[in-house]
N, C-alpha and C. Protein backbone atom coordinates (compact mmCIF):
# COMPACT_ATOMS: atom_id res chain seq x y z
N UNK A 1 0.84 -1.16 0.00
CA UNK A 1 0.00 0.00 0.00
C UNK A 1 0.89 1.23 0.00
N UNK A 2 0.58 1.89 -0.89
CA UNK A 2 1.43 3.16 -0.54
C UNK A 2 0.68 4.36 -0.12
N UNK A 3 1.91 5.49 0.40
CA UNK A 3 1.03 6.83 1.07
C UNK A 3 -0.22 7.07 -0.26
N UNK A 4 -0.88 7.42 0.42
CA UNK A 4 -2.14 7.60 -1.08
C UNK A 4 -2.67 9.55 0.06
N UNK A 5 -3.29 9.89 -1.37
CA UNK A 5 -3.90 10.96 -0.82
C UNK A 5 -5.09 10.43 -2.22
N UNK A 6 -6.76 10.94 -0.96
CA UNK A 6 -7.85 10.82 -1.23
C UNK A 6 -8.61 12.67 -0.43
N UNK A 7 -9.95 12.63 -1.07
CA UNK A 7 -10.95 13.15 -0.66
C UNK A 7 -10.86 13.28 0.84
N UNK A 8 -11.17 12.27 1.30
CA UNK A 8 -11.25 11.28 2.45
C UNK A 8 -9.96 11.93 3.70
N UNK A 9 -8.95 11.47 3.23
CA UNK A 9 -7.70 11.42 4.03
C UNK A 9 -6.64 11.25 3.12
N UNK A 10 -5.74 11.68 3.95
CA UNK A 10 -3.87 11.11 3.68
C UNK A 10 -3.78 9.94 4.64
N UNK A 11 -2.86 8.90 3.88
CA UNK A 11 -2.38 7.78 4.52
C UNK A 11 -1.09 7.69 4.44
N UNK A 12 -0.06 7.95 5.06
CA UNK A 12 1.17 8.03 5.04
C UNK A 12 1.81 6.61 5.83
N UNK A 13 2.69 5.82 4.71
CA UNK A 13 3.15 4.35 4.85
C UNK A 13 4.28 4.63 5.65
N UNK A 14 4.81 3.89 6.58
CA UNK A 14 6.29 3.86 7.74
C UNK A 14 6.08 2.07 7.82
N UNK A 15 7.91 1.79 7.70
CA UNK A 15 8.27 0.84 7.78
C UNK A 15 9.15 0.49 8.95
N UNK A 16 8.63 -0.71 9.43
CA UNK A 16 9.35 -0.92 11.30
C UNK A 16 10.33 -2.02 10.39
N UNK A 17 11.98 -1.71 10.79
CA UNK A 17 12.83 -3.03 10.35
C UNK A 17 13.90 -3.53 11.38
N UNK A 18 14.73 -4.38 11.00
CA UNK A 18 15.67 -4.28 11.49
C UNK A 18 16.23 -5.83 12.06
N UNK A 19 16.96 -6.48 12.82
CA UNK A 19 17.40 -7.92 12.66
C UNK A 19 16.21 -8.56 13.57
N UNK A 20 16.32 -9.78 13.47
CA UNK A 20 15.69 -10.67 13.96
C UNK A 20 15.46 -10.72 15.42
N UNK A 21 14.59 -10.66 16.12
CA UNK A 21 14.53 -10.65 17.74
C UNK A 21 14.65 -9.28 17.95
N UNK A 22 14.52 -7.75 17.13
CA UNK A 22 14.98 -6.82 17.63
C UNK A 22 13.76 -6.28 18.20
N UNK A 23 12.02 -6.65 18.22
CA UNK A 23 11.30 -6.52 18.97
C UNK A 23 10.44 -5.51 17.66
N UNK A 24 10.19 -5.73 16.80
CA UNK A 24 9.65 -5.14 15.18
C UNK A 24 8.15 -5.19 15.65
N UNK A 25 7.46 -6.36 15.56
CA UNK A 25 6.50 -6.19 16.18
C UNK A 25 6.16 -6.34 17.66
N UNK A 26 6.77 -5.99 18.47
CA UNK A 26 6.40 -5.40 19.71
C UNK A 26 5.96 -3.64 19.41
N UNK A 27 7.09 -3.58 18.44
CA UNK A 27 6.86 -1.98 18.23
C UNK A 27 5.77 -1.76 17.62
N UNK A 28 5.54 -2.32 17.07
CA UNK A 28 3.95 -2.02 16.02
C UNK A 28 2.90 -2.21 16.89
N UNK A 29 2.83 -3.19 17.74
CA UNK A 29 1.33 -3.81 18.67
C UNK A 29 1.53 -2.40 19.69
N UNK A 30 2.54 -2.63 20.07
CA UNK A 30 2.25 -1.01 21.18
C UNK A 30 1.97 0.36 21.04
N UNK A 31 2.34 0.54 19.95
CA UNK A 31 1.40 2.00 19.26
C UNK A 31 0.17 1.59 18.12
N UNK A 32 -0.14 0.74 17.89
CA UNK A 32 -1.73 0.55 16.57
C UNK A 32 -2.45 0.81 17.53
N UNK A 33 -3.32 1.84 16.73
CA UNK A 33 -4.84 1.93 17.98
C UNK A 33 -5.85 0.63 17.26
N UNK A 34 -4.93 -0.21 16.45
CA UNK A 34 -6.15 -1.46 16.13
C UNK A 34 -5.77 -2.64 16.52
N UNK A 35 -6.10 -3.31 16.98
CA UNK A 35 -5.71 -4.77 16.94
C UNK A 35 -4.42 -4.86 15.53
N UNK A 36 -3.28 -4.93 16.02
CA UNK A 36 -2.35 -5.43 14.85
C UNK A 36 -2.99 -6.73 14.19
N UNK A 37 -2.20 -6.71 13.06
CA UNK A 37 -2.26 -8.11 12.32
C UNK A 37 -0.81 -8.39 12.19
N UNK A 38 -0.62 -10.12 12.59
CA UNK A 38 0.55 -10.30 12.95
C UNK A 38 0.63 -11.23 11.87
N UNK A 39 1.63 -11.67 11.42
CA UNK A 39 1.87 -13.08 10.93
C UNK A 39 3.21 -13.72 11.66
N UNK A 40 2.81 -13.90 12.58
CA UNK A 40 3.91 -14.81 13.31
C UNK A 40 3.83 -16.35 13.62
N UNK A 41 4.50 -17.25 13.07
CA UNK A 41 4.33 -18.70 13.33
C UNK A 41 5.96 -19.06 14.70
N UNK A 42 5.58 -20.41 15.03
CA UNK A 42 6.34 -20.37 15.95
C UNK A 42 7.28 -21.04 15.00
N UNK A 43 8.73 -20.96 16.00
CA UNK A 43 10.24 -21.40 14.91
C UNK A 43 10.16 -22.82 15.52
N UNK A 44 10.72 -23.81 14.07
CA UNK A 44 10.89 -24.59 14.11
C UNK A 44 12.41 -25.16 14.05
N UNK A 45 12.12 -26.99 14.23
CA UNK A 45 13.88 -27.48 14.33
C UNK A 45 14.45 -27.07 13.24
N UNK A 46 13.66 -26.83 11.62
CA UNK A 46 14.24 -27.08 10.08
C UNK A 46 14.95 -26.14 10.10
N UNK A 47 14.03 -24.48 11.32
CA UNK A 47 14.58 -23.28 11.18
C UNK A 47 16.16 -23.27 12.14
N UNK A 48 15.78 -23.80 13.03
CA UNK A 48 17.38 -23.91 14.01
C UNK A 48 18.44 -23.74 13.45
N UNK A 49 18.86 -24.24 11.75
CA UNK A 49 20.50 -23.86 11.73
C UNK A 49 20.45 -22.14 10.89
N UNK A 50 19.09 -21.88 10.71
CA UNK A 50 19.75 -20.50 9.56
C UNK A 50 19.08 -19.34 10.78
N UNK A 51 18.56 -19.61 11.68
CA UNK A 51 17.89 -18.56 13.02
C UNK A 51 18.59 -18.73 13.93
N UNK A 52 19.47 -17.06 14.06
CA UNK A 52 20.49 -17.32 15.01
C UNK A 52 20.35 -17.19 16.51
N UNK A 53 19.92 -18.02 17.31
CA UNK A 53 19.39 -17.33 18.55
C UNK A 53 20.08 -16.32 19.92
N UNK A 54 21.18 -16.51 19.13
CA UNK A 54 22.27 -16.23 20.49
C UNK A 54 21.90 -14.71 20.75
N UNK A 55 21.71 -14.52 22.49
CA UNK A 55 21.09 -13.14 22.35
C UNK A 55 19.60 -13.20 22.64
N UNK A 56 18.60 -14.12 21.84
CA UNK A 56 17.05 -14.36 22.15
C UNK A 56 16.89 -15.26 22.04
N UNK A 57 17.50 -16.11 22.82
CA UNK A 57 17.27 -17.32 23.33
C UNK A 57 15.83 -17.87 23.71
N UNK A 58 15.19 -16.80 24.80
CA UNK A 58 13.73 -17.47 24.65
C UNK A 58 12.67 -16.83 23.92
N UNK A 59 13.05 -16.42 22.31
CA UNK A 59 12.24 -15.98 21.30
C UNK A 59 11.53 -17.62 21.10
N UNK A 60 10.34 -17.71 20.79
CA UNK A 60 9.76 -18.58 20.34
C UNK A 60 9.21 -18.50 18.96
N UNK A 61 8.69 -17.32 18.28
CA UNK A 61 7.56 -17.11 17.47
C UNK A 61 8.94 -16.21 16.22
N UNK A 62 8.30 -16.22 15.01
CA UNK A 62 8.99 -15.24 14.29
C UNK A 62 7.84 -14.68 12.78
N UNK A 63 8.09 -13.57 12.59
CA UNK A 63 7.29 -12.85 11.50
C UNK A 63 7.86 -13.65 10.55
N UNK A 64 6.67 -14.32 9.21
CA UNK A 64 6.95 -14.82 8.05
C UNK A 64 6.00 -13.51 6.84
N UNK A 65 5.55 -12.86 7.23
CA UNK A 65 4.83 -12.02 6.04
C UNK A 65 5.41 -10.55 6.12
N UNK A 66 4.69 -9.84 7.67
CA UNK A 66 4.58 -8.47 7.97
C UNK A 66 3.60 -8.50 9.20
N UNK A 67 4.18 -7.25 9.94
CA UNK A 67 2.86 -7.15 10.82
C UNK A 67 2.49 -5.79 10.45
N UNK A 68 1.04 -5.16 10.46
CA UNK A 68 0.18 -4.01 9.94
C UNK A 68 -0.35 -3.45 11.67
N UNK A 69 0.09 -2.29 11.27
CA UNK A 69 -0.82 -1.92 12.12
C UNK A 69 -1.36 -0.18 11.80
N UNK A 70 -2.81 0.76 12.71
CA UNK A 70 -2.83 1.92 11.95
C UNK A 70 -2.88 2.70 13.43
N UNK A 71 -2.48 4.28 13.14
CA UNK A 71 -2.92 5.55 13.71
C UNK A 71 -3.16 6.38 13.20
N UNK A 72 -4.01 6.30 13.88
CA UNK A 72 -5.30 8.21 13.46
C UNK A 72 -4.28 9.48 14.47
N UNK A 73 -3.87 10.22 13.53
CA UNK A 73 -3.36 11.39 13.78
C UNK A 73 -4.28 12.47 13.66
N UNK A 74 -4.76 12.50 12.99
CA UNK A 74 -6.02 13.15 12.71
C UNK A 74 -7.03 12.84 11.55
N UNK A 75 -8.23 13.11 11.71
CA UNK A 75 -8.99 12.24 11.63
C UNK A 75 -9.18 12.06 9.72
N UNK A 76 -8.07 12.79 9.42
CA UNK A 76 -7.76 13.03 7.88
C UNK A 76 -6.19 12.63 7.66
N UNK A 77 -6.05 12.60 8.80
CA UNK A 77 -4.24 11.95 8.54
C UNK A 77 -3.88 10.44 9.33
N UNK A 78 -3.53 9.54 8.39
CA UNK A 78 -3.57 8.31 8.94
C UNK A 78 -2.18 7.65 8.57
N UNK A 79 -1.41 6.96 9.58
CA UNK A 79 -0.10 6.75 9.35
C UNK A 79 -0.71 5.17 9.50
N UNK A 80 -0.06 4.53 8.65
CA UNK A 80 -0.20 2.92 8.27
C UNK A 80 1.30 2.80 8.78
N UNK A 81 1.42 1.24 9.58
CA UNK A 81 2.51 1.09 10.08
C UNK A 81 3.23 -0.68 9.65
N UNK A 82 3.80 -0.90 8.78
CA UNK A 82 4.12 -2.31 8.19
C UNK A 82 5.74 -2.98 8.90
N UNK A 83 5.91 -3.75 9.56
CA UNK A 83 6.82 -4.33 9.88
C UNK A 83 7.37 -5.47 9.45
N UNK A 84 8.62 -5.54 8.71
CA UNK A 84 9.44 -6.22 8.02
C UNK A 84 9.86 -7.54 9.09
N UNK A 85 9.99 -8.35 7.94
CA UNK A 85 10.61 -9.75 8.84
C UNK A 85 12.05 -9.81 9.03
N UNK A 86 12.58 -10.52 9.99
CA UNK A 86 14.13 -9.68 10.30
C UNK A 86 15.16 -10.57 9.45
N UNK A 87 14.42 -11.81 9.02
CA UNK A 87 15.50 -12.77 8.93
C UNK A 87 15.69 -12.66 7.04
N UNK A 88 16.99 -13.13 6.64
CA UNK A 88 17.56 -12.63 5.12
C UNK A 88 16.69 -13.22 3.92
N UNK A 89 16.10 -14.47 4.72
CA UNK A 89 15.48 -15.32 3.46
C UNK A 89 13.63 -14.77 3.53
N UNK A 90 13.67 -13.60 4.19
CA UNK A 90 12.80 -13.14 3.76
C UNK A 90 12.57 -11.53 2.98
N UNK A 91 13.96 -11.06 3.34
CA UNK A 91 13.99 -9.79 2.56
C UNK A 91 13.63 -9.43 0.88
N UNK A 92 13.23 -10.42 0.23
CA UNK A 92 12.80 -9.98 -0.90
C UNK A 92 11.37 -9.50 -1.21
N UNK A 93 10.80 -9.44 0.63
CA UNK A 93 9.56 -8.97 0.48
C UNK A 93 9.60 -7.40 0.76
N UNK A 94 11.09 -6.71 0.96
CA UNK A 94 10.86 -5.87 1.39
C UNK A 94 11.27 -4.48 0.45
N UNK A 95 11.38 -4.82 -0.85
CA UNK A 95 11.08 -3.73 -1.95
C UNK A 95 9.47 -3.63 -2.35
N UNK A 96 8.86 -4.56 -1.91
CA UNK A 96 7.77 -4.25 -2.20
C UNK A 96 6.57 -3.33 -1.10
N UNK A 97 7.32 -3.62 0.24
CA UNK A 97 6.74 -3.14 1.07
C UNK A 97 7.53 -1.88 1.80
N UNK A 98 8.22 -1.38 0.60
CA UNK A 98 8.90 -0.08 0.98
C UNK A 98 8.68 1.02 -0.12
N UNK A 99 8.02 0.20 -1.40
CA UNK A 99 7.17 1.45 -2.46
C UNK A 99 6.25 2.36 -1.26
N UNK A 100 6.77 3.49 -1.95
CA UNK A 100 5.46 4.74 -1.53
C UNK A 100 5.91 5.10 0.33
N UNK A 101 6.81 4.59 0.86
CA UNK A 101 7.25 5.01 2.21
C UNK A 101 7.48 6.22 2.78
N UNK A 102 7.13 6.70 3.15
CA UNK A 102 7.56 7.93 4.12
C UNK A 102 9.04 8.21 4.56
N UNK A 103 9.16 6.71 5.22
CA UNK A 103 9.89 6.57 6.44
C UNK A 103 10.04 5.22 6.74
N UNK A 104 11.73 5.25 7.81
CA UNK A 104 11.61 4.06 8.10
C UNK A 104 12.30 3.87 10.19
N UNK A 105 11.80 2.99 10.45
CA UNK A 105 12.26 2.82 11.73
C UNK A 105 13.37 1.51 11.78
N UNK A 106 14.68 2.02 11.69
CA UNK A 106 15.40 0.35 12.26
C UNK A 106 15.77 0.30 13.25
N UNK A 107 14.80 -0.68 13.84
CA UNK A 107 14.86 -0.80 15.08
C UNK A 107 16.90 -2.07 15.64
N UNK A 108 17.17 -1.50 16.74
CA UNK A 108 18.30 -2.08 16.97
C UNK A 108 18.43 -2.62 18.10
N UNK A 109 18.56 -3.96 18.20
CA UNK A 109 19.16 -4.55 19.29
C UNK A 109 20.73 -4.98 20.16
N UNK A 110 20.72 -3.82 20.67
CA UNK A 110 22.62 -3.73 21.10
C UNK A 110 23.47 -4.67 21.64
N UNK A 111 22.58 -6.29 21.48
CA UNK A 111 23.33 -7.28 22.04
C UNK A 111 23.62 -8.28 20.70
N UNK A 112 22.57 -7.67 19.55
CA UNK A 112 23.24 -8.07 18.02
C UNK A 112 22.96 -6.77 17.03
N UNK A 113 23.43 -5.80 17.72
CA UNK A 113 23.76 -4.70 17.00
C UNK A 113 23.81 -5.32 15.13
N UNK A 114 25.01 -5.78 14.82
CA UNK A 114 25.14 -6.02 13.46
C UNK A 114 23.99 -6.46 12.59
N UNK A 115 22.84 -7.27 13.76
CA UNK A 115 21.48 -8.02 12.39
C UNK A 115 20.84 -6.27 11.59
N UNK A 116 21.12 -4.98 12.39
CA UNK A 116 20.48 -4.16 11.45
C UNK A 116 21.11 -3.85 10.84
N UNK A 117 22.12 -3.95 10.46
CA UNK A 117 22.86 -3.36 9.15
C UNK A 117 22.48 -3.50 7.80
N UNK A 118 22.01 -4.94 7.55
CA UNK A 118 20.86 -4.99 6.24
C UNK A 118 20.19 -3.54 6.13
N UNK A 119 19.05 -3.32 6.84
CA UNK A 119 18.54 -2.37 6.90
C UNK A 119 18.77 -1.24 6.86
N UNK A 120 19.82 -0.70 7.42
CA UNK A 120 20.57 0.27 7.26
C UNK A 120 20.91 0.42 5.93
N UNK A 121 21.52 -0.36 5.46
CA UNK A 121 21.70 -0.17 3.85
C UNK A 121 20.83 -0.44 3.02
N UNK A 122 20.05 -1.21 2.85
CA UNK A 122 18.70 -1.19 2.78
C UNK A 122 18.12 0.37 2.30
N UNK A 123 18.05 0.81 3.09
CA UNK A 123 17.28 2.56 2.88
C UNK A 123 18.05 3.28 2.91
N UNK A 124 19.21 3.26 3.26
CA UNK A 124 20.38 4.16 2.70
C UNK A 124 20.24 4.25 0.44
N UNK A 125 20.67 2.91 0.81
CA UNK A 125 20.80 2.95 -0.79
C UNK A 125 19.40 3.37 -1.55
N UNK A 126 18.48 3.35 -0.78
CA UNK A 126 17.47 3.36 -1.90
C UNK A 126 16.74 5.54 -1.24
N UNK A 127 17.49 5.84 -0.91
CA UNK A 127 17.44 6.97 -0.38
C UNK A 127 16.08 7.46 0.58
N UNK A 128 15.69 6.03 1.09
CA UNK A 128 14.25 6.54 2.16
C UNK A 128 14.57 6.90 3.72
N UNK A 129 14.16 8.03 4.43
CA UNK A 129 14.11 8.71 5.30
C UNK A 129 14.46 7.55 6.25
N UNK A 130 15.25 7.32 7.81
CA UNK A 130 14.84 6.50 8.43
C UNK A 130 15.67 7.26 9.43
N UNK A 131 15.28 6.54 10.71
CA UNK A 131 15.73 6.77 12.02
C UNK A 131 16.22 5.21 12.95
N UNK A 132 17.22 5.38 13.36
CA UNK A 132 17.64 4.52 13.90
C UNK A 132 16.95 3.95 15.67
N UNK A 133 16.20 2.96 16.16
CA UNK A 133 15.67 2.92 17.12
C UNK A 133 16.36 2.04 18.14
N UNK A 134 17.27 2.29 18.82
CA UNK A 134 17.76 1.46 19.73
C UNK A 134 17.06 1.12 20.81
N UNK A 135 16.16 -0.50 20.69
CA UNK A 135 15.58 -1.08 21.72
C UNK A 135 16.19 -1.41 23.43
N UNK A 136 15.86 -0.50 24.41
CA UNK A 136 16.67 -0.77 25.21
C UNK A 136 16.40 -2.11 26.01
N UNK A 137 16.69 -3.28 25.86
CA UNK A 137 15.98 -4.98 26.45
C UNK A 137 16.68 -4.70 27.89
N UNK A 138 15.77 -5.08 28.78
CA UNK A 138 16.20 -5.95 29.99
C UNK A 138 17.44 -6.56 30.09
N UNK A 139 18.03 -5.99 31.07
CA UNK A 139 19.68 -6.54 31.06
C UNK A 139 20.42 -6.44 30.11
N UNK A 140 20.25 -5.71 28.98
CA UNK A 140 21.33 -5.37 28.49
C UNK A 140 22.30 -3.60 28.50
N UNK A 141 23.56 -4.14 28.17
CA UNK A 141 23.80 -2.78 28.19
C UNK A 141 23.36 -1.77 27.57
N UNK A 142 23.47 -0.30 27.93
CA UNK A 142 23.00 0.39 27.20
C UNK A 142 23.92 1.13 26.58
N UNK A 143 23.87 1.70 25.82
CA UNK A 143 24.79 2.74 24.70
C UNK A 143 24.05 4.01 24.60
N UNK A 144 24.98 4.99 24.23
CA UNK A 144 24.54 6.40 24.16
C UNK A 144 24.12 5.86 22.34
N UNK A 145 23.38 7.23 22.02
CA UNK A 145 23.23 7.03 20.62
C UNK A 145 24.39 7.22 19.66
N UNK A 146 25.02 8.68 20.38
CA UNK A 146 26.40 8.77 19.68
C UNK A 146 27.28 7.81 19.12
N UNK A 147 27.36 6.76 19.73
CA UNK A 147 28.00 5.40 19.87
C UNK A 147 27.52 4.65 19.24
N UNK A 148 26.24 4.36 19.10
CA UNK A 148 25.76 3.76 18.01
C UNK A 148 25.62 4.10 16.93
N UNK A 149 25.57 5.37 16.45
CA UNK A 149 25.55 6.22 15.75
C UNK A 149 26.94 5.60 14.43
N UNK A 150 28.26 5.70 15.33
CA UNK A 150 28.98 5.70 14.95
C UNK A 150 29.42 4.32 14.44
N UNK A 151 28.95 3.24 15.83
CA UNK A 151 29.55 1.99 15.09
C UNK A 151 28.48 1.33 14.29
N UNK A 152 27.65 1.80 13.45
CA UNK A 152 27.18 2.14 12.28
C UNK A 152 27.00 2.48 11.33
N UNK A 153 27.70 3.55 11.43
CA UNK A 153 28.46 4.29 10.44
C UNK A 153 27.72 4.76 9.84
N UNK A 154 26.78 5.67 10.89
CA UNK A 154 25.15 6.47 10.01
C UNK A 154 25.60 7.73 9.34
N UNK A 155 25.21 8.00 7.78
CA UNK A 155 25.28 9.07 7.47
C UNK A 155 25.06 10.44 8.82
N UNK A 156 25.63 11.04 8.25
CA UNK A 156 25.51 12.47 9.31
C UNK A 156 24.19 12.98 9.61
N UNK A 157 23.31 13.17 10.81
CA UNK A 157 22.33 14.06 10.50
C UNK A 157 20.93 12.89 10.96
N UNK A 158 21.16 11.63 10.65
CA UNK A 158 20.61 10.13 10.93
C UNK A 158 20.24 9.91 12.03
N UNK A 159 19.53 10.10 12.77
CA UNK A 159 18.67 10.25 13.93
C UNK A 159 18.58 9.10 14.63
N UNK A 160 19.25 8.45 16.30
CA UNK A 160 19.29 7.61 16.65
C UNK A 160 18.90 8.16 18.16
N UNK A 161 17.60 6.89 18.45
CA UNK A 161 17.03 7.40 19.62
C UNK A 161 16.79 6.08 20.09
N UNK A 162 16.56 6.24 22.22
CA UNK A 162 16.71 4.90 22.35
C UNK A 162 15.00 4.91 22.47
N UNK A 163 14.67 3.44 23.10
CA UNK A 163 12.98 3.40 23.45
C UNK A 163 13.29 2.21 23.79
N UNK A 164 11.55 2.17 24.66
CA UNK A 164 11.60 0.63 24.82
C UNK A 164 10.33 0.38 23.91
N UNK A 165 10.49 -0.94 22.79
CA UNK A 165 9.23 -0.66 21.91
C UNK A 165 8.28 -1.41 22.93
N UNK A 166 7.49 -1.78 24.18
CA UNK A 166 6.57 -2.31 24.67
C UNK A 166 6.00 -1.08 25.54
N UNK A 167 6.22 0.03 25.20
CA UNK A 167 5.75 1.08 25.52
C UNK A 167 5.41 2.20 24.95
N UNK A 168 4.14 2.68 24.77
CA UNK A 168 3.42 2.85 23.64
C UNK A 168 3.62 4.25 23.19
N UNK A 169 4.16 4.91 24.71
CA UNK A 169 4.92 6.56 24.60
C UNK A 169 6.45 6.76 23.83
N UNK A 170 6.99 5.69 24.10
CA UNK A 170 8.23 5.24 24.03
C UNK A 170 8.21 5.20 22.22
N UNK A 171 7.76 3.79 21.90
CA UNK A 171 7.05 4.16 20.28
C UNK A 171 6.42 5.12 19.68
N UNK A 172 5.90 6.09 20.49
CA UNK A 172 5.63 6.82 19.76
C UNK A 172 6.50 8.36 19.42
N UNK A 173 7.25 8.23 20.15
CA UNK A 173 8.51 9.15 20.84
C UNK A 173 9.04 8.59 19.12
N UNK A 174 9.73 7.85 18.96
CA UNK A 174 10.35 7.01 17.67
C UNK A 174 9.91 7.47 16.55
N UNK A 175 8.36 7.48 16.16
CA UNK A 175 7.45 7.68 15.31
C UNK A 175 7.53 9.31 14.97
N UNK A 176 7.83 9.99 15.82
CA UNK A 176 7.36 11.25 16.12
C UNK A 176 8.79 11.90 15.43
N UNK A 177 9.89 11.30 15.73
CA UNK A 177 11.72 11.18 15.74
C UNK A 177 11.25 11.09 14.01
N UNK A 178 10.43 10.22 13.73
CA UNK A 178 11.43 9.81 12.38
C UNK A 178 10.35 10.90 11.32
N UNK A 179 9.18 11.01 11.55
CA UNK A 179 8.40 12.41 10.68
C UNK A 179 9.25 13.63 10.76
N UNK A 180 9.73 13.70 11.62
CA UNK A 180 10.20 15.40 11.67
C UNK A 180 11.79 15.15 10.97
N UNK A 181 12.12 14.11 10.84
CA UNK A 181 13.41 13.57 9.90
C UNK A 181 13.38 13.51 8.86
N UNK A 182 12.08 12.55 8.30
CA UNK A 182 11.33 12.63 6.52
C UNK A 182 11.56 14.20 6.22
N UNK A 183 10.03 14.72 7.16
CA UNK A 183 9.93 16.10 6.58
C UNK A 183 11.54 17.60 6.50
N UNK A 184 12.55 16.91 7.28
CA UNK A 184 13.21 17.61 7.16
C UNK A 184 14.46 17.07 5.94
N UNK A 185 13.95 16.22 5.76
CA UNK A 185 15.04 15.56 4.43
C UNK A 185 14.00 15.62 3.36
N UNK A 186 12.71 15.67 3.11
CA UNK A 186 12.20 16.17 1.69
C UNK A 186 12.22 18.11 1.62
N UNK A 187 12.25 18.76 2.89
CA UNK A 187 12.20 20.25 2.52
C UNK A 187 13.59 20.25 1.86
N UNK A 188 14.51 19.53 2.51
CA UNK A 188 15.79 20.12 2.15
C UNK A 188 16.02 20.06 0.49
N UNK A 189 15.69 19.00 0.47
CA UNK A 189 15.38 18.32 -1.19
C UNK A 189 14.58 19.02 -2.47
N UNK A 190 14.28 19.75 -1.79
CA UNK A 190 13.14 20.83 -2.19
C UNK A 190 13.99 22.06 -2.82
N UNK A 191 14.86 22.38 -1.65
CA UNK A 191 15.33 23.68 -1.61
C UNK A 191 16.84 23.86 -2.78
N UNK A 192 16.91 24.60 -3.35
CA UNK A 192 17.36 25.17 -4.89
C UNK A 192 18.92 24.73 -4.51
């Protein structure tokens, strides 16, 4: 689906990404004011050698499609929210579900920092807006953003904020981070 403008409303598309276990749809279920739609099946033995668990050990379940979810910003502005599956043998779903994007959220988990780097390049190369979301998990360490920033090697200007995505202020803090990032990377784009 892409951003569409109608009569009706604007629907502006944002994409949640980033490695496997980094909590993608946690982030989506805690800010949709709808019941998400998940597609999560639980992992199996076949999956055990290419799903790396080290790090989320007691992950059970993993996204095979996308998870959807929506917010009413106003009652003419509606942000659609699609979350990518983390693992590689599913990334070829994700040129299709990055037509017409706004924005993107990669979300990061600092105990496998490296699974977002796909992503990172990912929307680097294809020049879509994104913000970096460092999930802060239970017992792990934490990092300044600067730091992540860096051992990332985010273009300049690349917006890295922490959150916890099971908190719906927290997500939306993120959400809020990465619009005022779009809109300040299409004015600039704009300008002569």
């Amino acid at each position: 689906m892409d951003s569409a403008r109608s009569d009706a409303h604007v629907a502006l598309k944002i994409l949640v990404a980033g490695g496997f276990g980094a909590g993608k749809t946690t982030l989506v279920g805690s800010v949709s004011e709808i019941r998400p739609l998940h597609t999560e099946e639980l992992l199996t033995e076949a999956g055990r050698p290419i799903d790396r668990l080290e790090g989320v050990e007691q992950k059970t379940t993993t996204t095979v499609a996308m998870d959807f979810g929506r917010i009413t910003i106003h009652r003419d502005l509606l942000l659609y929210l699609f979350g990518t599956p983390g693992q590689d043998r599913f990334w070829f779903m994700w040129d299709e579900l990055a037509q017409g994007a706004l924005g993107a959220v990669v979300l990061a988990d600092t105990r496998r920092l490296g699974d977002c780097f796909p992503a990172v390049d990912f929307f680097e190369h294809r020049g879509i807006p994104f913000v970096v979301a460092v999930n802060c998990f239970d017992g792990a360490r934490t990092y300044e953003a600067g730091y992540v920033a860096d051992a990332l090697d985010l273009d300049p200007g690349t917006p890295v904020v922490l959150c916890d995505a099971r908190e719906r202020e927290s997500g939306k803090e993120v959400l809020i981070s990465l619009v005022e990032h779009a809109a300040r990377r299409h004015a600039d784009q704009r300008r002569p």
